[in-house]
Protein backbone atom coordinates (compact mmCIF):
# COMPACT_ATOMS: atom_id res chain seq x y z
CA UNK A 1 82.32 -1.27 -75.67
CA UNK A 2 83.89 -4.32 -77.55
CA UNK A 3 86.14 -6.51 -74.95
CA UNK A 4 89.40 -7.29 -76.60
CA UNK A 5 92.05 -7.32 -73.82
CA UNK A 6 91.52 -8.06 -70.06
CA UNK A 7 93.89 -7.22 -67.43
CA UNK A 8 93.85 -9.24 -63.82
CA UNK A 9 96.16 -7.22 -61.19
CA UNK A 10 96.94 -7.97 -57.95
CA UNK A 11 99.93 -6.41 -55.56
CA UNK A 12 102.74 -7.25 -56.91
CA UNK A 13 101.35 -8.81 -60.30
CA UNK A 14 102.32 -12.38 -59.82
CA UNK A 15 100.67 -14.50 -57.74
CA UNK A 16 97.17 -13.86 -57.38
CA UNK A 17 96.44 -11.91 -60.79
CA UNK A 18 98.41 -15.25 -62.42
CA UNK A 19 95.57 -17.35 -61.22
CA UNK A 20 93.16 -15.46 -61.94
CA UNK A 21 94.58 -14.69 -65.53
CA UNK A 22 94.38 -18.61 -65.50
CA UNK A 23 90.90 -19.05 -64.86
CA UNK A 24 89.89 -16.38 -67.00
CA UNK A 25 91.66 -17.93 -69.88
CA UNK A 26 89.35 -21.25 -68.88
CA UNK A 27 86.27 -19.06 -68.89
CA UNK A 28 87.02 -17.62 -72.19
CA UNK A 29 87.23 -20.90 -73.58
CA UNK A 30 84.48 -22.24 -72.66
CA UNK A 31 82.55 -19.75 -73.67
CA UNK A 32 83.99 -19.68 -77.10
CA UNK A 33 85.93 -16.62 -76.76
CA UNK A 34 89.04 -16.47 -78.95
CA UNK A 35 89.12 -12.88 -79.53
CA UNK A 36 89.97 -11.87 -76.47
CA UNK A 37 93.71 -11.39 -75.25
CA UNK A 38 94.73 -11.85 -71.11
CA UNK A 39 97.21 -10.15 -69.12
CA UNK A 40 98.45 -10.18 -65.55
CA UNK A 41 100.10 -7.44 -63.50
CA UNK A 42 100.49 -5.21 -60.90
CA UNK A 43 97.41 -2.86 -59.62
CA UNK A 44 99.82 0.33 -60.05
CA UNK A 45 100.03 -0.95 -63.98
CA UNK A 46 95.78 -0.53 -64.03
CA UNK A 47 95.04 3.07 -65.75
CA UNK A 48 92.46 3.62 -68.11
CA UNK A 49 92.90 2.68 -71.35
CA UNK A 50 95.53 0.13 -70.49
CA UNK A 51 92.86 -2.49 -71.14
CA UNK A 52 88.66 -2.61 -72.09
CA UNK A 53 88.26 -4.42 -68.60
CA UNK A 54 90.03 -4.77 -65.49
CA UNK A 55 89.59 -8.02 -63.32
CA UNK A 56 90.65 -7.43 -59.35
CA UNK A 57 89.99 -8.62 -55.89
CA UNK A 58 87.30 -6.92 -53.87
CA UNK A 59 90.55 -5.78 -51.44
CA UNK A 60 91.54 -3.61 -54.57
CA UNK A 61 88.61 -1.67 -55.30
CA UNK A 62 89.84 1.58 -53.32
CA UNK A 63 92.74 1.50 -55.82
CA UNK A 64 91.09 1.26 -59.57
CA UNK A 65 88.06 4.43 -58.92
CA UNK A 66 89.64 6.08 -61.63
CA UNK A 67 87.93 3.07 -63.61
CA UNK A 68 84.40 3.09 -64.87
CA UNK A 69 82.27 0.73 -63.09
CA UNK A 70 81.53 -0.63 -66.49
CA UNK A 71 85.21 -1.73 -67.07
CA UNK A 72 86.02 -3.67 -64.26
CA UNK A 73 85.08 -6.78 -62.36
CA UNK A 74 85.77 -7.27 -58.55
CA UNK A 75 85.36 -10.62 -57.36
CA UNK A 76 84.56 -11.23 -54.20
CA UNK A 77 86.65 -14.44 -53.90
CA UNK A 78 89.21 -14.18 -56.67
CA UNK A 79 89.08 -18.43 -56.44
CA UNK A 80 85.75 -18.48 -57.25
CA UNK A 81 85.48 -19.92 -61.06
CA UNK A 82 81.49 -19.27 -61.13
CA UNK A 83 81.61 -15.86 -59.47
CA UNK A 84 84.36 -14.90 -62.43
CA UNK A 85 82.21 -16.97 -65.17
CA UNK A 86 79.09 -15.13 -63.76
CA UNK A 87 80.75 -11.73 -64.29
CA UNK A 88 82.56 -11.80 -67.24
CA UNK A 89 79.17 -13.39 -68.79
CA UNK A 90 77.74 -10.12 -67.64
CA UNK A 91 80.17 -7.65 -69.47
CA UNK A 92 80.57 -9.80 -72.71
CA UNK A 93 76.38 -9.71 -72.91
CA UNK A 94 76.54 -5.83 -72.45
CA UNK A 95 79.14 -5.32 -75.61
């Protein structure tokens, strides 16, 4: 699966899934990923096929199991720039 758009959603699509749309955007760049669009929104916008991966916080999960595992990241602490590095890393070495 080729990663060309990643959505971050949180509740209401602003505050948190902002941020982390933020540090994803600083992850793709540094590792060289231009190809790669970001969105933020709300976690009733996350269906499949909306996006080829799905960034949330782990208080989220229960919402996205209509999701393969192998489209979506849960962080743990959605602050964490190494845990989100770390896992994006992970999905862009299994395209």
């Amino acid at each position: 699966m080729a990663i060309s758009k990643i959505m971050c959603a949180c509740g209401s699509g602003l505050g948190s899934s902002l941020m982390v749309q933020m540090n994803i955007d600083d992850v793709l760049a540094e590792l060289g990923r231009t190809d790669v669009t970001v969105d933020h929104t709300t976690i009733s916008d996350v269906q499949p096929g909306a996006a080829d991966l799905f960034v949330i916080g782990r208080d989220l999960e229960s919402f996205v199991n209509d999701i393969p595992e192998e489209q979506k990241v849960v962080l743990v602490n959605i602050v964490d720039k190494n845990e989100l590095r770390d896992k994006l890393k992970a999905k862009f070495d299994a395209e």
